[in-house]
N, C-alpha and C. Protein backbone atom coordinates (compact mmCIF):
# COMPACT_ATOMS: atom_id res chain seq x y z
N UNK A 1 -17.39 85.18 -88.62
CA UNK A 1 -18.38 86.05 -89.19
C UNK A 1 -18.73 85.67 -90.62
N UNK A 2 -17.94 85.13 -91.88
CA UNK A 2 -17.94 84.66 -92.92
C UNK A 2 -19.11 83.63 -92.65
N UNK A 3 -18.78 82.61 -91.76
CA UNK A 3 -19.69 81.52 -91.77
C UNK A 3 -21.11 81.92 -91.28
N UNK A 4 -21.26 82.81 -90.79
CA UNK A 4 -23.01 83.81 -90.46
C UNK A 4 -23.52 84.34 -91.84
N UNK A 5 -22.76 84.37 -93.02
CA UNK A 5 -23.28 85.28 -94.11
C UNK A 5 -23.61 84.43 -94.46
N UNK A 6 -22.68 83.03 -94.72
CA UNK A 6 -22.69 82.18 -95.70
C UNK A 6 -24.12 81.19 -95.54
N UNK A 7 -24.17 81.56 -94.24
CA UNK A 7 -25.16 80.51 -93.82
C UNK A 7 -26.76 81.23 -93.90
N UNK A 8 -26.68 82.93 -94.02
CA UNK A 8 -28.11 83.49 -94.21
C UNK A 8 -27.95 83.29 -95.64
N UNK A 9 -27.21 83.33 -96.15
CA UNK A 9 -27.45 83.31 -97.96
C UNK A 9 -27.98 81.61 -98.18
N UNK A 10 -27.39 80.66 -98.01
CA UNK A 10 -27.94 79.65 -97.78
C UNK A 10 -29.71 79.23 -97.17
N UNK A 11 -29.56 80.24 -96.18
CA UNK A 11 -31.24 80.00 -95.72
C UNK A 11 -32.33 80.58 -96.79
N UNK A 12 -31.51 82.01 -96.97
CA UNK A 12 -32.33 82.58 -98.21
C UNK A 12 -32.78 81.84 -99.22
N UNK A 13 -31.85 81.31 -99.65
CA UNK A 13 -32.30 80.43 -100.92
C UNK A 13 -33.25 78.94 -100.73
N UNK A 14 -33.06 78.89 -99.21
CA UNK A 14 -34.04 77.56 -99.16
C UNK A 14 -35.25 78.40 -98.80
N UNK A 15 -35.17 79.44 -98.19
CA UNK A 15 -36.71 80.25 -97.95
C UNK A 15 -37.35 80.76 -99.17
N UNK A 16 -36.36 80.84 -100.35
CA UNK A 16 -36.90 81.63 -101.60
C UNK A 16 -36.86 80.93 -102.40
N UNK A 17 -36.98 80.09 -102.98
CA UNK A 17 -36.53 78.84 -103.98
C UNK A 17 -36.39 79.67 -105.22
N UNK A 18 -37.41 80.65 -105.85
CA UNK A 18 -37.12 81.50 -106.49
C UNK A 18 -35.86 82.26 -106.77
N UNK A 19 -35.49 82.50 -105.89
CA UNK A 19 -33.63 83.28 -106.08
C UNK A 19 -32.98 82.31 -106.54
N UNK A 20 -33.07 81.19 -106.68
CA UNK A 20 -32.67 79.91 -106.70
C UNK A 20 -32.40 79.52 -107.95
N UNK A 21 -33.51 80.47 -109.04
CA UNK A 21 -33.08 80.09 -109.98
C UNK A 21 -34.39 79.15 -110.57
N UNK A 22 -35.51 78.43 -109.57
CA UNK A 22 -36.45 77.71 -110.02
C UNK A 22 -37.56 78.51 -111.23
N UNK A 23 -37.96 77.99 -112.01
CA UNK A 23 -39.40 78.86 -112.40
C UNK A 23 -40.45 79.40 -111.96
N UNK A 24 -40.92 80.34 -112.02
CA UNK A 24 -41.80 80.86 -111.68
C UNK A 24 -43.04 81.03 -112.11
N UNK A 25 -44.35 80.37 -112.61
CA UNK A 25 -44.94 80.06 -113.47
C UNK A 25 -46.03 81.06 -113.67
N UNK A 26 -46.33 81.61 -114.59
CA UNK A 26 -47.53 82.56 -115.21
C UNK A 26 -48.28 82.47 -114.28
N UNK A 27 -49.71 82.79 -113.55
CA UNK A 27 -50.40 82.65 -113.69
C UNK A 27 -51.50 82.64 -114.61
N UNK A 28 -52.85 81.15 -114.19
CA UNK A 28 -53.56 80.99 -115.11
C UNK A 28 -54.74 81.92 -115.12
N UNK A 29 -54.83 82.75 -116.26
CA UNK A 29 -56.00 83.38 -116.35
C UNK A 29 -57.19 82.52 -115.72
N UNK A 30 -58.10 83.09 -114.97
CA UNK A 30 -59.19 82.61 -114.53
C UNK A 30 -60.61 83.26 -114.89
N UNK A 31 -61.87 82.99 -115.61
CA UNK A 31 -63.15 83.33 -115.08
C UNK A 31 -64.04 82.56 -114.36
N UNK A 32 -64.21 83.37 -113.48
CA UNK A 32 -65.01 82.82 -112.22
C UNK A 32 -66.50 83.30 -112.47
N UNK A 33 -67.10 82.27 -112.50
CA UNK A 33 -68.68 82.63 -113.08
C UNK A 33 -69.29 82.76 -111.79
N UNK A 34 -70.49 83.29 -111.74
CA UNK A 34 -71.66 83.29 -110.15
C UNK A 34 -71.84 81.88 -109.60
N UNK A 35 -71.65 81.75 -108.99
CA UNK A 35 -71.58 80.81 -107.82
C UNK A 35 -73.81 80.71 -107.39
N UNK A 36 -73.74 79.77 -108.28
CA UNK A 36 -75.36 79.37 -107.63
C UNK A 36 -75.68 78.62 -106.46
N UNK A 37 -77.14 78.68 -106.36
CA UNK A 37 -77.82 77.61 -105.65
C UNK A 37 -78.78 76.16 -105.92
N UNK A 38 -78.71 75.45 -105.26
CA UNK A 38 -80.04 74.20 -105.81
C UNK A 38 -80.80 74.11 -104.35
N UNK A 39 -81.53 74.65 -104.14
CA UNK A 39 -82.12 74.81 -102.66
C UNK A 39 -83.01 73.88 -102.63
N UNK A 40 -83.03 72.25 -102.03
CA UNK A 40 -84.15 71.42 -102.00
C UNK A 40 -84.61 71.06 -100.56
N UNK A 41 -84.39 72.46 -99.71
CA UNK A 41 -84.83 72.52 -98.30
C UNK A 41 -86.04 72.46 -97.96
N UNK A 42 -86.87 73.31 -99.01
CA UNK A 42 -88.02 73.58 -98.64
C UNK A 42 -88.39 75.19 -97.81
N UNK A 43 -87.57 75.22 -97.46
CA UNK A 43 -87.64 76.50 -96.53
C UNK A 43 -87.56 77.49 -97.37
N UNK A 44 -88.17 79.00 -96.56
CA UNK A 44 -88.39 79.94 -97.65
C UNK A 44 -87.14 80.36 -98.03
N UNK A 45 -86.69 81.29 -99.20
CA UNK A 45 -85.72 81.99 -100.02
C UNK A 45 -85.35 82.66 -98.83
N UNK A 46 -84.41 83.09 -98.05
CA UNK A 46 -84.24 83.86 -97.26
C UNK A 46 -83.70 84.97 -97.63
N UNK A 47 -83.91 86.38 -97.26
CA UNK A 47 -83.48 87.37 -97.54
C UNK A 47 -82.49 87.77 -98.38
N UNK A 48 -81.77 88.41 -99.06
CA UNK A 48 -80.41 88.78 -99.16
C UNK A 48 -79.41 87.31 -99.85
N UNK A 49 -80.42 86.68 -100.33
CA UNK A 49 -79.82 85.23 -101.17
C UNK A 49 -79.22 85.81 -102.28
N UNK A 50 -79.23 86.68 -102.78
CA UNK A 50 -78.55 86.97 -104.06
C UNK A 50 -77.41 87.52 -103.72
N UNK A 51 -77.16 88.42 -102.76
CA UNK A 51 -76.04 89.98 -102.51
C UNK A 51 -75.23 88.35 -101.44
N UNK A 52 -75.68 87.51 -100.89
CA UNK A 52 -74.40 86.60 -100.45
C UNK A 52 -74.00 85.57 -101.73
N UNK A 53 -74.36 84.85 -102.51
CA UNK A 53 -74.16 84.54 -103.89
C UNK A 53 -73.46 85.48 -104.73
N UNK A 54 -72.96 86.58 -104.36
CA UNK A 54 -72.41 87.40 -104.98
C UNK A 54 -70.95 88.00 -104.24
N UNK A 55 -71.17 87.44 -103.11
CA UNK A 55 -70.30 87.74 -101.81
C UNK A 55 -69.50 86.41 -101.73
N UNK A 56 -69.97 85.45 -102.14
CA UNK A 56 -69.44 84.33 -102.36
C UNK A 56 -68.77 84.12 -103.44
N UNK A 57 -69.04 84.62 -104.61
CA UNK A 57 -68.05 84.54 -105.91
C UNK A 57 -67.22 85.67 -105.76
N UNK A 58 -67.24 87.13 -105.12
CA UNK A 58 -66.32 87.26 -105.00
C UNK A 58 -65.07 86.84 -103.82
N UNK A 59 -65.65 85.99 -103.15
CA UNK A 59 -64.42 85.67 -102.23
C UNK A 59 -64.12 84.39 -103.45
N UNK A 60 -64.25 83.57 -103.52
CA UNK A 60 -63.89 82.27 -104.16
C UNK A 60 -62.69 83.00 -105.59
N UNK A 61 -63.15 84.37 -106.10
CA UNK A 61 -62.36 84.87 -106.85
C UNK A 61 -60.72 85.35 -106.26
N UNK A 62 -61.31 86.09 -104.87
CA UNK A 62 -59.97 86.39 -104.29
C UNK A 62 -59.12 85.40 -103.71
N UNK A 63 -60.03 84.27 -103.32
CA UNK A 63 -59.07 83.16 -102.77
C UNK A 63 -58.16 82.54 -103.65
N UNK A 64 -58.61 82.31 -105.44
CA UNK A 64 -58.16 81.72 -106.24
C UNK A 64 -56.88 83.31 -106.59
N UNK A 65 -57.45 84.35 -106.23
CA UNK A 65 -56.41 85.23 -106.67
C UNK A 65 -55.38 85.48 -105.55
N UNK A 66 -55.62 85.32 -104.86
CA UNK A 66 -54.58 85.61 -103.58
C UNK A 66 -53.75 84.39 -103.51
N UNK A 67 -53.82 82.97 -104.15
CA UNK A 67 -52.52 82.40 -104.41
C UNK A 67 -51.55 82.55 -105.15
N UNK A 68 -52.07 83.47 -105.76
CA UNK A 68 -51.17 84.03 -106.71
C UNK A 68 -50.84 82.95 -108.05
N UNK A 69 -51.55 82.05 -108.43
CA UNK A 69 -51.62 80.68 -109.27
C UNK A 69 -52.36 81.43 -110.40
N UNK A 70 -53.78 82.43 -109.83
CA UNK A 70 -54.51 82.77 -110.49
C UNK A 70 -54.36 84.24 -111.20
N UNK A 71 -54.82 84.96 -112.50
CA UNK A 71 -55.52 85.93 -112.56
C UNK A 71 -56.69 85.96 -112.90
N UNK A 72 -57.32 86.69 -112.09
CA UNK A 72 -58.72 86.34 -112.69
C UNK A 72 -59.31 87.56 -113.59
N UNK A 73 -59.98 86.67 -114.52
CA UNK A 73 -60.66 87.97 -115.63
C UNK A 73 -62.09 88.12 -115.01
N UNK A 74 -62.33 89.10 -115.17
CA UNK A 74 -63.58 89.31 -114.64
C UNK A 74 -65.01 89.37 -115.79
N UNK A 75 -66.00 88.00 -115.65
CA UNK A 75 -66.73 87.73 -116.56
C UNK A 75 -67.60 89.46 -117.04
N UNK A 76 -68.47 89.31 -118.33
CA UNK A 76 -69.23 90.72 -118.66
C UNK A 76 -70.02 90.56 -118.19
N UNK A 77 -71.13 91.37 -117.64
CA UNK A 77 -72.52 91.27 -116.75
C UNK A 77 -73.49 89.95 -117.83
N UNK A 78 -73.45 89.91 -119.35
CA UNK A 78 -74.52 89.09 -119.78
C UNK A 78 -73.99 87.58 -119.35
N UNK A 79 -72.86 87.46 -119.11
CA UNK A 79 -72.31 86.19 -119.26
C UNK A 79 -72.06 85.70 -117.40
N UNK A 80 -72.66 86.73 -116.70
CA UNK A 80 -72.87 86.25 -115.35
C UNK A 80 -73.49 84.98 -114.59
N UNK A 81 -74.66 85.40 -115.61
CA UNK A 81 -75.56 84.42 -115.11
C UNK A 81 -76.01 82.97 -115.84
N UNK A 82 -74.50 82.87 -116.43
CA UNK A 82 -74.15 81.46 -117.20
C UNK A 82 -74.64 80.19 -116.44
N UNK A 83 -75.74 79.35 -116.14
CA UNK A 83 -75.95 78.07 -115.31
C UNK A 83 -75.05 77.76 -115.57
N UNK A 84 -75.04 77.18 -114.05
CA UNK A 84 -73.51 76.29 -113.76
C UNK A 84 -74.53 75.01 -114.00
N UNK A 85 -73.38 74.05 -113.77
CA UNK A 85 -74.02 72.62 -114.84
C UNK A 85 -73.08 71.48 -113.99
N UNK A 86 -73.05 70.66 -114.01
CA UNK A 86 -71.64 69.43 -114.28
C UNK A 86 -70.90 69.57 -115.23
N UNK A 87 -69.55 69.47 -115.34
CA UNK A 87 -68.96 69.91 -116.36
C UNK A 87 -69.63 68.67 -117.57
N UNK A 88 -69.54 69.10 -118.64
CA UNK A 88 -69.82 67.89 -119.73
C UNK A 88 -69.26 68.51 -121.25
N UNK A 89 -69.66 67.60 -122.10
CA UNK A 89 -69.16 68.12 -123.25
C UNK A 89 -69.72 69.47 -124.01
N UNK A 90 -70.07 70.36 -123.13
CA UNK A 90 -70.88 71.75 -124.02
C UNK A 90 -70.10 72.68 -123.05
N UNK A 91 -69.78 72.17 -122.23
CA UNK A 91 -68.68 73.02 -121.52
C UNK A 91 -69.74 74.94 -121.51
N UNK A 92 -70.68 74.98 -121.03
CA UNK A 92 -71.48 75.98 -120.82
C UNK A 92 -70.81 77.51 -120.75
N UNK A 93 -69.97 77.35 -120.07
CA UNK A 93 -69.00 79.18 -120.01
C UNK A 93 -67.71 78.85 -121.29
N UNK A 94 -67.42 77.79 -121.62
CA UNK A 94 -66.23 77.42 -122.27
C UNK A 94 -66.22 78.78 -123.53
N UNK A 95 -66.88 79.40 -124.24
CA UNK A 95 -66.79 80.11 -124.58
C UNK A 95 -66.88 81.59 -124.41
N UNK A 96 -67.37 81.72 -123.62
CA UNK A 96 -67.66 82.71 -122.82
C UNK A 96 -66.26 83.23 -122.19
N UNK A 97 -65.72 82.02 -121.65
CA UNK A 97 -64.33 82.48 -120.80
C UNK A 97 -62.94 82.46 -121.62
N UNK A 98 -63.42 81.56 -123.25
CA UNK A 98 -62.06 81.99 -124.34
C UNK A 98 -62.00 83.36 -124.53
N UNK A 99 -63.72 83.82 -124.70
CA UNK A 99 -63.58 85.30 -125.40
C UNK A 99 -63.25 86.28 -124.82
N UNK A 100 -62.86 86.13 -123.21
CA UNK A 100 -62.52 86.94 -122.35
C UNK A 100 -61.32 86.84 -121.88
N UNK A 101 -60.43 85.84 -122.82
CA UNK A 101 -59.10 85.63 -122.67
C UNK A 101 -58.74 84.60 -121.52
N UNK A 102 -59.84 83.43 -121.00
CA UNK A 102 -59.62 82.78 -119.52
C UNK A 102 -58.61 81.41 -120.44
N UNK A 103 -58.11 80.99 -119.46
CA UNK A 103 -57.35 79.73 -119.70
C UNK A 103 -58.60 78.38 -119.07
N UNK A 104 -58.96 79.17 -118.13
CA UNK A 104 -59.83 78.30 -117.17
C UNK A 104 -61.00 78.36 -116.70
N UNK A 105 -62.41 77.91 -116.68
CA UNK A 105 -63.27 78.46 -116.51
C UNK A 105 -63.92 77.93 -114.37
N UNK A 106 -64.06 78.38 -113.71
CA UNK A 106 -64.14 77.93 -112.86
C UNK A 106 -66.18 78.44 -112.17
N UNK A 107 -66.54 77.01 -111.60
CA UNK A 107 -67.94 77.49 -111.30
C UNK A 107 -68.19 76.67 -110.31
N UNK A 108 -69.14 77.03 -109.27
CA UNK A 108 -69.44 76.55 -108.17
C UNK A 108 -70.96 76.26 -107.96
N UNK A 109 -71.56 75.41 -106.93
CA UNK A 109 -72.11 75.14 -106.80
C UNK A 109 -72.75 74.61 -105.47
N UNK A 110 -73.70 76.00 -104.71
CA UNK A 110 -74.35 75.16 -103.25
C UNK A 110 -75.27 74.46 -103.48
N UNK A 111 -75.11 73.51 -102.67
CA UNK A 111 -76.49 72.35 -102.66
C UNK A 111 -77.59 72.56 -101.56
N UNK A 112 -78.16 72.87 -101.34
CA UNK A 112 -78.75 73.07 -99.74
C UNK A 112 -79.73 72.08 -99.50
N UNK A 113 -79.92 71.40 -98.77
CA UNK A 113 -80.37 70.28 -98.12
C UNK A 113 -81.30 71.09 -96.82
N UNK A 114 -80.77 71.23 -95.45
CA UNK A 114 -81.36 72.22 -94.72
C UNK A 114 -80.89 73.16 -94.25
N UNK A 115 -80.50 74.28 -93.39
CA UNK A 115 -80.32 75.19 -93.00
C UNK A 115 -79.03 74.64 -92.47
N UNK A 116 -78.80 73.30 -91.73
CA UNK A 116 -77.42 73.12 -91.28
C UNK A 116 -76.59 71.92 -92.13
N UNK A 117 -77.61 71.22 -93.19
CA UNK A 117 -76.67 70.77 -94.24
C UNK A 117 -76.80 70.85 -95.65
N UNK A 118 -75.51 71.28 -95.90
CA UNK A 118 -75.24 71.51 -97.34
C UNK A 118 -73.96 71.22 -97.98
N UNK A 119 -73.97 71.59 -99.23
CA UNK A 119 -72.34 71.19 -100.01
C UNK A 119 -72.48 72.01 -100.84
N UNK A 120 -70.66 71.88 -101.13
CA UNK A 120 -70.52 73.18 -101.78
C UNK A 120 -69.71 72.53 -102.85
N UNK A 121 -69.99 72.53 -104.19
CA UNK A 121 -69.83 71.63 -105.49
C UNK A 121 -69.01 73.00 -106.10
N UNK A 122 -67.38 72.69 -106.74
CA UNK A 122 -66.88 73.80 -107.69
C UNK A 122 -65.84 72.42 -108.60
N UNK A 123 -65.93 73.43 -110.01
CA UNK A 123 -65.47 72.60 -111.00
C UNK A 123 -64.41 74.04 -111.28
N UNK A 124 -63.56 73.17 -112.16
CA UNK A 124 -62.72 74.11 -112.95
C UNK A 124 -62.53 73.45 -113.90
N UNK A 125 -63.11 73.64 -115.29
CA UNK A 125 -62.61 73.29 -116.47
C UNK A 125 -61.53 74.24 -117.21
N UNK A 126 -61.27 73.69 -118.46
CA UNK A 126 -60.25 73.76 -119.63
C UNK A 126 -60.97 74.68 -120.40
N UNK A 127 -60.39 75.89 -120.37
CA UNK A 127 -61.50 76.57 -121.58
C UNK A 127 -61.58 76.62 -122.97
N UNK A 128 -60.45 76.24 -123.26
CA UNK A 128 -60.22 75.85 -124.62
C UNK A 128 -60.83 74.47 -125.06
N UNK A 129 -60.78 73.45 -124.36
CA UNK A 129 -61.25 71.94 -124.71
C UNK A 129 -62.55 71.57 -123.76
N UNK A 130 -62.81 72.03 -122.61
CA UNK A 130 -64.54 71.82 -121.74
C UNK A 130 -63.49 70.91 -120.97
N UNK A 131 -62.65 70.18 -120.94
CA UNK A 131 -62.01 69.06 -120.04
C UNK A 131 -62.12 69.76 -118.93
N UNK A 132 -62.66 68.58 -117.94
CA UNK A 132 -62.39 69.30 -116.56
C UNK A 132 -61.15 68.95 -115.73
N UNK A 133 -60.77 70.06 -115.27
CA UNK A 133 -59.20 69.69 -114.05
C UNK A 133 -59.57 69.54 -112.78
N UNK A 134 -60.65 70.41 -112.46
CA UNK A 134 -60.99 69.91 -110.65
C UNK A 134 -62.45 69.73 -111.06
N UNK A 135 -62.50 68.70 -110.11
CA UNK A 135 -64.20 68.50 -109.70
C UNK A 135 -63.86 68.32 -108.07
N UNK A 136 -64.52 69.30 -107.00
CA UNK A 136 -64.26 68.80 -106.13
C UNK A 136 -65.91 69.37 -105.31
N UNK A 137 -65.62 68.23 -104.49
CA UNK A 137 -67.04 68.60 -103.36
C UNK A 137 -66.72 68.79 -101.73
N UNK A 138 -67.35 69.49 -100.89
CA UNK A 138 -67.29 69.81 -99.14
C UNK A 138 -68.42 69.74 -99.11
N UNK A 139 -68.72 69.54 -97.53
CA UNK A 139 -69.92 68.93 -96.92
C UNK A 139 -69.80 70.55 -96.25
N UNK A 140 -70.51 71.27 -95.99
CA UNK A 140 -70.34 72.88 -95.14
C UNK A 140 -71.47 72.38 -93.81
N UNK A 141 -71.37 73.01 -93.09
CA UNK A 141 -72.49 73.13 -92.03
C UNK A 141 -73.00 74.73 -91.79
N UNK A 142 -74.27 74.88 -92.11
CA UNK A 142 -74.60 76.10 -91.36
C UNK A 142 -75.08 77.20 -92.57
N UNK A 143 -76.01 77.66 -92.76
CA UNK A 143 -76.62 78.62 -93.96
C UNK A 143 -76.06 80.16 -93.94
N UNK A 144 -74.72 79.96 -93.59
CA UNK A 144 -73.97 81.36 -93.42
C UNK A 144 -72.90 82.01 -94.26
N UNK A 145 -72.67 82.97 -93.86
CA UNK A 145 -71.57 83.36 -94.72
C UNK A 145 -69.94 82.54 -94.14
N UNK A 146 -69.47 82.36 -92.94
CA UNK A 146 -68.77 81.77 -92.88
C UNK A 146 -68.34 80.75 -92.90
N UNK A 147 -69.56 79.85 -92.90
CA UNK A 147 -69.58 78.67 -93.25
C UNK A 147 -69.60 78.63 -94.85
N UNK A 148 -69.77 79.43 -96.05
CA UNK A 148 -69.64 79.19 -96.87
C UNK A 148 -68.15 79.70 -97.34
N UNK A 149 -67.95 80.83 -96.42
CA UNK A 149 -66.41 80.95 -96.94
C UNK A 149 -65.58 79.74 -96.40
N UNK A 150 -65.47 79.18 -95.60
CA UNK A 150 -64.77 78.30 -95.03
C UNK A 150 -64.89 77.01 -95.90
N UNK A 151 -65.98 76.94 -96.86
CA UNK A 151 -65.75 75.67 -97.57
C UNK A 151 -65.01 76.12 -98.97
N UNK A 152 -65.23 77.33 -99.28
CA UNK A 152 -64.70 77.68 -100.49
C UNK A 152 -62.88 77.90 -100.07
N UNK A 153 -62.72 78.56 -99.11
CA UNK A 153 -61.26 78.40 -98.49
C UNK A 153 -60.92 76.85 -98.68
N UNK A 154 -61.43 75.56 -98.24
CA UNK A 154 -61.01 74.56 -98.18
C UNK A 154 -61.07 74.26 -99.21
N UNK A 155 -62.04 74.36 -100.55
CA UNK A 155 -61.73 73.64 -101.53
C UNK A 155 -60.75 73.78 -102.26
N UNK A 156 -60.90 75.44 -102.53
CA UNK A 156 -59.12 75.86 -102.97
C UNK A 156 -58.29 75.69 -102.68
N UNK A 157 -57.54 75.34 -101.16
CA UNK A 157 -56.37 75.29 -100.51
C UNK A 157 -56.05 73.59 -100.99
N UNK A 158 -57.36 72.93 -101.07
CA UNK A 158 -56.55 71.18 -100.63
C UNK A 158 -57.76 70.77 -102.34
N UNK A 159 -57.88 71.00 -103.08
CA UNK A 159 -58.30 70.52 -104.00
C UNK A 159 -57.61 71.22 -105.27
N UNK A 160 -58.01 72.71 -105.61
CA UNK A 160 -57.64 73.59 -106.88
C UNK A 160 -56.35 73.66 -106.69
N UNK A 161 -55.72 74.50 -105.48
CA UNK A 161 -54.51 74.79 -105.59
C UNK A 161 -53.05 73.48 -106.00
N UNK A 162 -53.76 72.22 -105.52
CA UNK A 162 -52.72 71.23 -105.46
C UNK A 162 -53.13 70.67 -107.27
N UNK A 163 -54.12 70.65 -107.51
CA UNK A 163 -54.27 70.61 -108.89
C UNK A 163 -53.01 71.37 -109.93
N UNK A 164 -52.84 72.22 -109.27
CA UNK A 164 -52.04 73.65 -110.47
C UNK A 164 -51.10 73.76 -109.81
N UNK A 165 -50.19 73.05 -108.88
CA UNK A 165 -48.66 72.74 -108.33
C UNK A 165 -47.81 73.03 -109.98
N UNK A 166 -46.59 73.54 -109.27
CA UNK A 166 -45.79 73.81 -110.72
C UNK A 166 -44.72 72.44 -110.20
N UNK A 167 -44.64 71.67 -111.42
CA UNK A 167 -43.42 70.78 -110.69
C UNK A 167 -42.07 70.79 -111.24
């Protein structure tokens, strides 16, 4: 019976690395700016383009918050509608997201091509210095909401999150 305890306490600690004694690292403040569009489809504005652009930054917020890597600050209404850019040296939210206490400024970007191709462009810079830490791009299929959550799920899981590994 000794050797049954000894051996869940043992599992515990490989299931918890934390009990373990490892660090546990802050999370990085985050502002997550609106998530735009560059629509060079041609096709008309379709309905309800704004209230999913808005449905989209907040999932991309909860995804970055539900790893628990993140907190996110939540930008002020004037500083919403910050153009997202390529990151470069003016670093566009970089101030915006010091004064709101962010470590990190994070912004996205759909490309739309046609109704079934597009990409979905998100950066995360340094808010203190404009340096960028992720630049990453997905190819999405489909002018939807799940198709846009599903690229923002992927970019975070296999691009941002492995970026901000504690080692």
């Amino acid at each position: 019976m000794p050797g049954a305890v000894i051996a869940a306490l043992i599992w515990g600690l490989m299931v918890f690395p934390a009990w373990a004694g490892e660090p546990v690292a802050a999370p990085i403040k985050a502002v997550v700016f609106g998530v735009d569009i560059h629509d060079t489809s041609g096709e008309p504005v379709p309905y309800g383009r704004s209230a999913r652009l808005a449905a989209i930054t907040r999932f991309l917020a909860g995804e970055l918050a539900s790893s628990g890597r993140f907190a996110i600050v939540a930008p002020k209404a004037e500083d919403e509608s910050i153009p997202v850019q390529e990151p470069d040296d003016r670093c566009a939210g970089c101030a915006a997201a010091r004064a709101l206490g962010g470590e990190v400024y994070v912004s996205a970007l759909v490309i739309k091509v046609s109704t079934l191709i597009l990409s979905l462009r998100l950066w995360v810079q340094d808010a203190r210095t404009g340096r960028s830490l992720v630049e990453a791009v997905a190819d999405i299929r489909g002018d939807n909401d799940p198709a846009w959550q599903r690229g923002i799920r992927w970019l975070v899981r296999n691009r941002v999150l492995p970026a901000f590994e504690v080692h």
